[in-house]
PDB file of N, CA and C in Angstrom:
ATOM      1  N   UNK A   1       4.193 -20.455  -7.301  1.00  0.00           N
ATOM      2  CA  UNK A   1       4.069 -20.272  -5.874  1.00  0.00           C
ATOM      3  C   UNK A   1       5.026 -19.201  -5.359  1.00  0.00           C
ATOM      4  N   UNK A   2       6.237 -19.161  -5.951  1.00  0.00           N
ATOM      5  CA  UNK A   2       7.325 -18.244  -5.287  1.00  0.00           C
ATOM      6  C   UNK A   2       7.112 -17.267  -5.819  1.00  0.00           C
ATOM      7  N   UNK A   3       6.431 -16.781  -6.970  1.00  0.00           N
ATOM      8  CA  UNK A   3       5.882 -15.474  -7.983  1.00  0.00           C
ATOM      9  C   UNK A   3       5.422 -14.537  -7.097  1.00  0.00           C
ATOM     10  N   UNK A   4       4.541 -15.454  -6.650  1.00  0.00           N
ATOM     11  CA  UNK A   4       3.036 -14.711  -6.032  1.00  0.00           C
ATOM     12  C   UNK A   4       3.367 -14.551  -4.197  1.00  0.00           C
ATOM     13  N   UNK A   5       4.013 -15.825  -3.907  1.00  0.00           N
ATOM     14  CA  UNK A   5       5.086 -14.835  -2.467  1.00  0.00           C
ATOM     15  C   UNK A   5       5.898 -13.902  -2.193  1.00  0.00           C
ATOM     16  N   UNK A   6       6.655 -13.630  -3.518  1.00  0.00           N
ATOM     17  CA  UNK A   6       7.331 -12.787  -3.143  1.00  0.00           C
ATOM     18  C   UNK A   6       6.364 -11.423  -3.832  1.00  0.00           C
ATOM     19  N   UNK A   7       5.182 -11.501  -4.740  1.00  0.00           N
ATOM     20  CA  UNK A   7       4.916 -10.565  -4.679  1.00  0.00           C
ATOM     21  C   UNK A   7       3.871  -9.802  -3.632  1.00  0.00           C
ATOM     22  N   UNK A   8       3.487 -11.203  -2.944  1.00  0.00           N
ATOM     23  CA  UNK A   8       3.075 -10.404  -1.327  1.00  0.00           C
ATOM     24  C   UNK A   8       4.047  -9.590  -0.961  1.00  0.00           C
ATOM     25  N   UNK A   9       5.169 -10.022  -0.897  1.00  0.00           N
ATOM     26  CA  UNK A   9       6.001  -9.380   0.438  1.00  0.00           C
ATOM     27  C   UNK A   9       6.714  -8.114  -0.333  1.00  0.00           C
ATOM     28  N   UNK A  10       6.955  -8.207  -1.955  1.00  0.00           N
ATOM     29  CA  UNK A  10       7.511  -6.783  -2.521  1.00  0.00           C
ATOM     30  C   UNK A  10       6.652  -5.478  -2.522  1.00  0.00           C
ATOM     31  N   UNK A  11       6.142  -5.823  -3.341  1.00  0.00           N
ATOM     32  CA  UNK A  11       4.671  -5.090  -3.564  1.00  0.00           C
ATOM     33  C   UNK A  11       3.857  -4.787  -2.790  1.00  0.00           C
ATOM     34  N   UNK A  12       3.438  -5.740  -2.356  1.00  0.00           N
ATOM     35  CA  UNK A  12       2.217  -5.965  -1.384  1.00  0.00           C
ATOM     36  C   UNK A  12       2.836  -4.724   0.024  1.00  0.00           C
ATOM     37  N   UNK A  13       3.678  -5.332   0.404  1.00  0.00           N
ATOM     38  CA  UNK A  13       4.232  -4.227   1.349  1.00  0.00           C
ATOM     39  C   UNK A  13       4.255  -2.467   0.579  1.00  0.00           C
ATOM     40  N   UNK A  14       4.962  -2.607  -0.514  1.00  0.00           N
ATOM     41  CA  UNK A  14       4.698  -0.809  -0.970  1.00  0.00           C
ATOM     42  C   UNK A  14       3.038  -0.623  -1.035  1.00  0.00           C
ATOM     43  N   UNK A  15       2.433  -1.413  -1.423  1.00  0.00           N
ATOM     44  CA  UNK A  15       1.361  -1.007  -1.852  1.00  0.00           C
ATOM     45  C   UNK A  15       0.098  -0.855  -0.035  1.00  0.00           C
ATOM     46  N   UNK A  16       0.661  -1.540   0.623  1.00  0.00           N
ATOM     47  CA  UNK A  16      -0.260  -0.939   1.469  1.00  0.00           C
ATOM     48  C   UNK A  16       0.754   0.177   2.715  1.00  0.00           C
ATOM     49  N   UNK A  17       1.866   0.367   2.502  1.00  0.00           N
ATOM     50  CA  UNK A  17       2.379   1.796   2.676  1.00  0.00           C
ATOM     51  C   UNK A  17       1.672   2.594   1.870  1.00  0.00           C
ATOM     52  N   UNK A  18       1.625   2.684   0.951  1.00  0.00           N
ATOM     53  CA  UNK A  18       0.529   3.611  -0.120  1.00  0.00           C
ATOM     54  C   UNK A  18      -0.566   3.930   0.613  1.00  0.00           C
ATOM     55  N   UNK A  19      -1.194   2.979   0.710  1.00  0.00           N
ATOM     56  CA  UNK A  19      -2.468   3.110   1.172  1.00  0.00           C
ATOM     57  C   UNK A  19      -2.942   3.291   2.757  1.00  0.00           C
ATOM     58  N   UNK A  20      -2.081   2.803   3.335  1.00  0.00           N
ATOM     59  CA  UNK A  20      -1.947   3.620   5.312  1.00  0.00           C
ATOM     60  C   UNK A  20      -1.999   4.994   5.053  1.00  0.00           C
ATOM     61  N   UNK A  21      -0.995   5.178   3.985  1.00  0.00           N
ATOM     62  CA  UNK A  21      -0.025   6.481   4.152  1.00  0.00           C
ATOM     63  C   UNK A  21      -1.310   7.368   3.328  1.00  0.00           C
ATOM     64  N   UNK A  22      -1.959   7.206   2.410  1.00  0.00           N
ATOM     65  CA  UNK A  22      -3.370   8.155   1.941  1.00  0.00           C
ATOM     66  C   UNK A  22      -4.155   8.747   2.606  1.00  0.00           C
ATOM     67  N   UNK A  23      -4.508   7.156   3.652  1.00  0.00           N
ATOM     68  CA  UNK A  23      -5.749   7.134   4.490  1.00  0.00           C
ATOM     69  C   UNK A  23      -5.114   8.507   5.883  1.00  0.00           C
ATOM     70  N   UNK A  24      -3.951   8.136   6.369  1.00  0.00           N
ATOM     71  CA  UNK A  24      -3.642   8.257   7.308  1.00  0.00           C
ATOM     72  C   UNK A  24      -3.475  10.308   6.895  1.00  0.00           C
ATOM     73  N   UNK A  25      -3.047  10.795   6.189  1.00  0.00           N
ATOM     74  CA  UNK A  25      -2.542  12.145   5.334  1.00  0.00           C
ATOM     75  C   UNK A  25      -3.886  12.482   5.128  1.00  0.00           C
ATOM     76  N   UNK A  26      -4.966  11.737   4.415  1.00  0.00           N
ATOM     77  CA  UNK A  26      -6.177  12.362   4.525  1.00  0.00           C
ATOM     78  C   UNK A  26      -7.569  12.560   5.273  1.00  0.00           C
ATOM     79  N   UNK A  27      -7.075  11.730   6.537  1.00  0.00           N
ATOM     80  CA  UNK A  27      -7.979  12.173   7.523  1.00  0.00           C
ATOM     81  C   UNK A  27      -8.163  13.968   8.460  1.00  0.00           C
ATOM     82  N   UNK A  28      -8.619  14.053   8.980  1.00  0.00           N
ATOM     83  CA  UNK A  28      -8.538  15.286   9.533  1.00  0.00           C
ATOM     84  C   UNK A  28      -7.871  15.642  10.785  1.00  0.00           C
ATOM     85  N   UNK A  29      -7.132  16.454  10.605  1.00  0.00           N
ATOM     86  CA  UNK A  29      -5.948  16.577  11.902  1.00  0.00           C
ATOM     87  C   UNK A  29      -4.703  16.172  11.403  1.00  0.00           C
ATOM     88  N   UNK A  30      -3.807  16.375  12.158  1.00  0.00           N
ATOM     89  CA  UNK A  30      -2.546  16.562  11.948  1.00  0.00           C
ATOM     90  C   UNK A  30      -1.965  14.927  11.886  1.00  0.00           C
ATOM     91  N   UNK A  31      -1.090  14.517  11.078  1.00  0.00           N
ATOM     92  CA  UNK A  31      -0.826  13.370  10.277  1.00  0.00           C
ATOM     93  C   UNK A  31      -0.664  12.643  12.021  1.00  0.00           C
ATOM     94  N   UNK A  32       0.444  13.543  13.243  1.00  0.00           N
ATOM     95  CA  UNK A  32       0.783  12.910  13.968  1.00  0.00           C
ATOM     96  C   UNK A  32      -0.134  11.765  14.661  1.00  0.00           C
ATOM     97  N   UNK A  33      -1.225  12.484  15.028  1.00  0.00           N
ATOM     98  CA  UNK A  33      -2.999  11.711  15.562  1.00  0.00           C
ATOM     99  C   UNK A  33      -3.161  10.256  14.767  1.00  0.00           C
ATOM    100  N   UNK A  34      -2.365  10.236  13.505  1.00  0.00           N
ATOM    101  CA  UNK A  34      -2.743   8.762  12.970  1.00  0.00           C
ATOM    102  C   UNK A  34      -1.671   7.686  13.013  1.00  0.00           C
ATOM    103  N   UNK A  35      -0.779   8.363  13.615  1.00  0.00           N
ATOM    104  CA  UNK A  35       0.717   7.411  13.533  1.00  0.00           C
ATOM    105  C   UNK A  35       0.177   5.856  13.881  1.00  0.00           C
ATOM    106  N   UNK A  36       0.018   6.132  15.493  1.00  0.00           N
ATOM    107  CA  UNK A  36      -0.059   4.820  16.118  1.00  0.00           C
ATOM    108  C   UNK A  36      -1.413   4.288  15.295  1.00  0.00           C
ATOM    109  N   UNK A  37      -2.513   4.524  14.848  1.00  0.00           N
ATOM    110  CA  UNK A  37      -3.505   3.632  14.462  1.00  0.00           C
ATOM    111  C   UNK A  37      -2.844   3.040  13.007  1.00  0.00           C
ATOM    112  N   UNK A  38      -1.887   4.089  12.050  1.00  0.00           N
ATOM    113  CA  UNK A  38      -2.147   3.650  10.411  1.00  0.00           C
ATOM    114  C   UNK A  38      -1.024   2.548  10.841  1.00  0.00           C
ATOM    115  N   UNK A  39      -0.533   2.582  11.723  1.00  0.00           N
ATOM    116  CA  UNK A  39       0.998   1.317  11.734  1.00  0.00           C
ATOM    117  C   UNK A  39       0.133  -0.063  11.961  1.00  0.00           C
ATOM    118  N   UNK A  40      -0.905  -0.075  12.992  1.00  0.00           N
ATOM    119  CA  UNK A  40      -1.509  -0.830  13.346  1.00  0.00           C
ATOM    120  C   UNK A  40      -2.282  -1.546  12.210  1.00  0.00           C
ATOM    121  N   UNK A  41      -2.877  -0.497  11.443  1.00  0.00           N
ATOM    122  CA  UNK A  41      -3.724  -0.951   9.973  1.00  0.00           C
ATOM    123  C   UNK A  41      -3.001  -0.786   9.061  1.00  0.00           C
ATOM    124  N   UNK A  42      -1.450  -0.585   8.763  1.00  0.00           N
ATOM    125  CA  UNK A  42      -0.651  -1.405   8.271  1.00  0.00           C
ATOM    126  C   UNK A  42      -0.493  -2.340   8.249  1.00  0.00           C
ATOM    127  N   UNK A  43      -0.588  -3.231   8.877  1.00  0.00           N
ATOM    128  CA  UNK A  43      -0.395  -5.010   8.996  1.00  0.00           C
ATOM    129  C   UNK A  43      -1.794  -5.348   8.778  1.00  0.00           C
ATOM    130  N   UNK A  44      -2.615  -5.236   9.186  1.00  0.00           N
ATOM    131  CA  UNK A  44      -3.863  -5.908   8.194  1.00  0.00           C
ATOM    132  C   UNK A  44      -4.404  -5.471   6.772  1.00  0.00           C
ATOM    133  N   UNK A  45      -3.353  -4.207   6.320  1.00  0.00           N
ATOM    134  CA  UNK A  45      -3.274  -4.094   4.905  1.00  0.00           C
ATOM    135  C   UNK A  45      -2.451  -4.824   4.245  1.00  0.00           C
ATOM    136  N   UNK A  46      -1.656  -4.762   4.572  1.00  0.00           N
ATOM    137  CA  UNK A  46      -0.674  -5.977   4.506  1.00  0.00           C
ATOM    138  C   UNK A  46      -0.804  -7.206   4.180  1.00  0.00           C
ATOM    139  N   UNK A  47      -1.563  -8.115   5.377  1.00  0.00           N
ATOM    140  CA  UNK A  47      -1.892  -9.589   5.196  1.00  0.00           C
ATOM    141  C   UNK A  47      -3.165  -9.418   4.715  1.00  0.00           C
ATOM    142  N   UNK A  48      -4.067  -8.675   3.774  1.00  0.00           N
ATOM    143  CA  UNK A  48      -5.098  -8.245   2.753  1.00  0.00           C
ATOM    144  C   UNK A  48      -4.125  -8.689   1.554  1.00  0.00           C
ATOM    145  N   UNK A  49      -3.260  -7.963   1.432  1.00  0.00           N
ATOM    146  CA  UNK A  49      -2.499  -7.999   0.211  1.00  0.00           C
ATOM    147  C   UNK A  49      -1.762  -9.144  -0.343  1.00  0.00           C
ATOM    148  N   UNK A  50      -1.518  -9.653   1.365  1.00  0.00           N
ATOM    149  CA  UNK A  50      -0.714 -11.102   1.268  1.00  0.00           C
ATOM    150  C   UNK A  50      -1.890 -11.804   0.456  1.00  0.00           C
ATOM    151  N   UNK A  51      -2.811 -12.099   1.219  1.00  0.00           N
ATOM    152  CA  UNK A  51      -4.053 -13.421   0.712  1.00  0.00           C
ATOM    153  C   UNK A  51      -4.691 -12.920  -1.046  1.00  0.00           C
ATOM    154  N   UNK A  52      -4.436 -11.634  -1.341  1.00  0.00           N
ATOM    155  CA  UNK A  52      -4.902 -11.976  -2.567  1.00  0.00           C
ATOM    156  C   UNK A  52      -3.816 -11.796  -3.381  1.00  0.00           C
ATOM    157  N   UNK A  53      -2.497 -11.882  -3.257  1.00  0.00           N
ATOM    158  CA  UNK A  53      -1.723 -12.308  -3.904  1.00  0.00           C
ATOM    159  C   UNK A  53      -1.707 -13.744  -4.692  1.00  0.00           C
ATOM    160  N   UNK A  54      -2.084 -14.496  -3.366  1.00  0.00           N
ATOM    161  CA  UNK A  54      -2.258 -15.901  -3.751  1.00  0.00           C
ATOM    162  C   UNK A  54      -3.619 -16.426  -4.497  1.00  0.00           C
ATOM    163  N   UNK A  55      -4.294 -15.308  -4.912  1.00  0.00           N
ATOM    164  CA  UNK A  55      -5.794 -15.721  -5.746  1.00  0.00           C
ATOM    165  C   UNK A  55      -5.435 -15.145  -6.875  1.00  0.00           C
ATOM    166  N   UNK A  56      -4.288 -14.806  -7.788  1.00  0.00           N
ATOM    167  CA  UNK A  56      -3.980 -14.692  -8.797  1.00  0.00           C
ATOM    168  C   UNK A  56      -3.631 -15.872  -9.660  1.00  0.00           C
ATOM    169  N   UNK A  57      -3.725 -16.238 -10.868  1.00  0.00           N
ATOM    170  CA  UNK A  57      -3.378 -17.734 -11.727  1.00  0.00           C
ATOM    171  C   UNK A  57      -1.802 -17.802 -11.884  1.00  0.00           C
ATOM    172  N   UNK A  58      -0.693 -17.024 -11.518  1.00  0.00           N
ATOM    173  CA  UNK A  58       0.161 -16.899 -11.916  1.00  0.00           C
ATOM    174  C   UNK A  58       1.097 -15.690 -11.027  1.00  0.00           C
ATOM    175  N   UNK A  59       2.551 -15.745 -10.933  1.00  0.00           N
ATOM    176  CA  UNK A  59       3.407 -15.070 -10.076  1.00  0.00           C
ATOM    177  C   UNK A  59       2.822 -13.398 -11.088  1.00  0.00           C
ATOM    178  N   UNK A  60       3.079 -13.467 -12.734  1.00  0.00           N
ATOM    179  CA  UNK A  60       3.363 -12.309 -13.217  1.00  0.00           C
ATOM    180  C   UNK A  60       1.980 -11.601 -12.793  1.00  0.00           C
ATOM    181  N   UNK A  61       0.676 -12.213 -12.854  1.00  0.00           N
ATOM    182  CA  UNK A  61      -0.538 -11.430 -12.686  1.00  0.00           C
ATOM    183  C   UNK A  61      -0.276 -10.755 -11.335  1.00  0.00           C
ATOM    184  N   UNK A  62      -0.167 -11.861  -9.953  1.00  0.00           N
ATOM    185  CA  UNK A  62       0.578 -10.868  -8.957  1.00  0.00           C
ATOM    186  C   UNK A  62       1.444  -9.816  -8.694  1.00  0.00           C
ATOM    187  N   UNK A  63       2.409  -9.582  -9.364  1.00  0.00           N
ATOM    188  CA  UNK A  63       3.126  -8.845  -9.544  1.00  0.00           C
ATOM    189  C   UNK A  63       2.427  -7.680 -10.285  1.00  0.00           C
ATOM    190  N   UNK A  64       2.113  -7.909 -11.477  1.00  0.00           N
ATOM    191  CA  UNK A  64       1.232  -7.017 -12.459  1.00  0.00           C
ATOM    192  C   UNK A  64       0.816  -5.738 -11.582  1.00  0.00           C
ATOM    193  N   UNK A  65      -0.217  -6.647 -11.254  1.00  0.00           N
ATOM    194  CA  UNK A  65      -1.396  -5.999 -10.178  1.00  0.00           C
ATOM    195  C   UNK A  65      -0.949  -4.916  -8.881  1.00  0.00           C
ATOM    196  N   UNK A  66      -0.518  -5.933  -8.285  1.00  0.00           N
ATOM    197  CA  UNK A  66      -0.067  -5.734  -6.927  1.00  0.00           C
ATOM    198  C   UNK A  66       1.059  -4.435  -7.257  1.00  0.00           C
ATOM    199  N   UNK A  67       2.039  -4.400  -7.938  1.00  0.00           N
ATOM    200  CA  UNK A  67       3.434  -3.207  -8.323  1.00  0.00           C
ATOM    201  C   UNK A  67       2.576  -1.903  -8.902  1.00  0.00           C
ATOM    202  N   UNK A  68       1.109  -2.175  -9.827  1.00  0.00           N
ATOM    203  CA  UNK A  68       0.745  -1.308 -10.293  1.00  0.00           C
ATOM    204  C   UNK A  68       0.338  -0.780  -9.415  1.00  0.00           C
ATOM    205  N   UNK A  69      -0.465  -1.446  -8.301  1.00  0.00           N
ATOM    206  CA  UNK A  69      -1.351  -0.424  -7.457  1.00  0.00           C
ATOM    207  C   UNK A  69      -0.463  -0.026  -6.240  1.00  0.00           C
ATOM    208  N   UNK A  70       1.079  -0.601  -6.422  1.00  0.00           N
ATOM    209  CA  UNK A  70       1.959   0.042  -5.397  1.00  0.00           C
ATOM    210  C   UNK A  70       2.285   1.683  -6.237  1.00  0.00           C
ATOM    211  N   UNK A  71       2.575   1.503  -7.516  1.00  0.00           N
ATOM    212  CA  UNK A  71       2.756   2.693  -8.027  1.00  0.00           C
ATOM    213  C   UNK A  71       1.860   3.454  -7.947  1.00  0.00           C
ATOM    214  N   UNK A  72       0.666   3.181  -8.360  1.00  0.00           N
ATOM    215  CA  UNK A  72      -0.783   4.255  -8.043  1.00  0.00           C
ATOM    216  C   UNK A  72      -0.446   5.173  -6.305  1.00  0.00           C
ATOM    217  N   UNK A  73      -0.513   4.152  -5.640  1.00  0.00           N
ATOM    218  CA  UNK A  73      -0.625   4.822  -4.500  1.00  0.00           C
ATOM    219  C   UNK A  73       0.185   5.538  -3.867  1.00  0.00           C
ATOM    220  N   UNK A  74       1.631   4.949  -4.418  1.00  0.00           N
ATOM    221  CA  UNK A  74       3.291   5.858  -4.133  1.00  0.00           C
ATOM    222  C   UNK A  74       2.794   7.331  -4.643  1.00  0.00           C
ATOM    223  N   UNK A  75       2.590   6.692  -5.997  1.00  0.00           N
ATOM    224  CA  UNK A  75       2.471   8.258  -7.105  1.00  0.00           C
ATOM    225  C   UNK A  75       1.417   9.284  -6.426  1.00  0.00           C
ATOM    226  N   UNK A  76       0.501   8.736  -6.018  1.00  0.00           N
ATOM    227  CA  UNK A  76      -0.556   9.671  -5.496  1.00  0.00           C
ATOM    228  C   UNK A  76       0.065  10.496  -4.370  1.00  0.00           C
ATOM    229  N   UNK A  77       0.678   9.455  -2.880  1.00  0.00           N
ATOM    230  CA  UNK A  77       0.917  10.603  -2.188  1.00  0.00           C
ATOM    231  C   UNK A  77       2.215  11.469  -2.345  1.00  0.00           C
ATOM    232  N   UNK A  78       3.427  10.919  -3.562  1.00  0.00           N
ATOM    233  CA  UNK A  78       3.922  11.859  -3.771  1.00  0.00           C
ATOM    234  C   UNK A  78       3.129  13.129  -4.632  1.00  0.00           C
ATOM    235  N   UNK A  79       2.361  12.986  -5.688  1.00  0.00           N
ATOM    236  CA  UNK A  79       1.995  13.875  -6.145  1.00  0.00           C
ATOM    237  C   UNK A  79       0.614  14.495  -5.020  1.00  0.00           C
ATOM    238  N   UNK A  80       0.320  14.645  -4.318  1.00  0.00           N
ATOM    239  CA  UNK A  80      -0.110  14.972  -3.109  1.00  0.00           C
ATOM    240  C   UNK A  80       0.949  16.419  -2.320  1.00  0.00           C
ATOM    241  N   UNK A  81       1.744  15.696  -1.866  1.00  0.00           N
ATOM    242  CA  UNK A  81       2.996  16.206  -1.116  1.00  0.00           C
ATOM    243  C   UNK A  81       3.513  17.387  -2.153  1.00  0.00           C
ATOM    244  N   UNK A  82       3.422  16.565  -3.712  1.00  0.00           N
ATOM    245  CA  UNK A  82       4.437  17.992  -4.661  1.00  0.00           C
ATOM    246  C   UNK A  82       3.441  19.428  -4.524  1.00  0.00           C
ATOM    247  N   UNK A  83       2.090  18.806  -4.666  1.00  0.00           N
ATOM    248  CA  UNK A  83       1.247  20.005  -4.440  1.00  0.00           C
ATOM    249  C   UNK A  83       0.427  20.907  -3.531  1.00  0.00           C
ATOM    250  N   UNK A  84       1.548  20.328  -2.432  1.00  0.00           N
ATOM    251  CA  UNK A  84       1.379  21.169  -0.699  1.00  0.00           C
ATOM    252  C   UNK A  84      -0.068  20.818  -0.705  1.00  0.00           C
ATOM    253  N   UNK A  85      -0.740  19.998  -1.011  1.00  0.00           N
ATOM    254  CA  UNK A  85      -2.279  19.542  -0.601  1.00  0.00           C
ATOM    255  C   UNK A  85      -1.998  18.694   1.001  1.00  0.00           C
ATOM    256  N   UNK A  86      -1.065  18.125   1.213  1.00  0.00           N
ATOM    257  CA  UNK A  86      -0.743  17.969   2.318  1.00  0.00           C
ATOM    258  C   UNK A  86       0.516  18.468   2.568  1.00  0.00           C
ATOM    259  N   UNK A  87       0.851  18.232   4.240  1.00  0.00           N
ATOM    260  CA  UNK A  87       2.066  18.819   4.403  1.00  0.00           C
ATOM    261  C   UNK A  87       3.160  17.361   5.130  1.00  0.00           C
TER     262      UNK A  87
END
């Protein structure tokens, strides 16, 4: 039970910064235009991440999962950013 809570709240939190932060960098127009909406759809990425934390059999599968696809998505928009594809 405490596996898979705290990997809502570790993970789960990088991982849908990741993913605001993609959506929000790859829409059209200037990043500023998405501030106030991606913060907003931050928190229901978020409590997405929370609830299927807890449909894993185990803390490590949560973690597994959830850290990998925080790294996927970190890695992406840094490697994004390294290659001035955004600014």
């Amino acid at each position: 039970m405490w596996g898979r809570a705290t990997a809502a709240a570790i993970p789960g939190f990088l991982l849908s910064a990741g993913v605001t932060g993609l959506v929000c960098w790859l829409l059209p127009g200037p990043w500023q235009s998405t501030l106030v909406p991606g913060v907003v759809a931050f928190f229901a990425v978020w409590m997405a991440a929370m609830a299927v934390a807890f449909q894993f059999r185990d803390g490590k599968r949560a973690w597994a999962w959830l850290g990998g696809g925080a790294v996927a998505s970190l890695g992406a928009l840094w490697l994004l950013q390294t290659l001035q594809w955004v600014c």
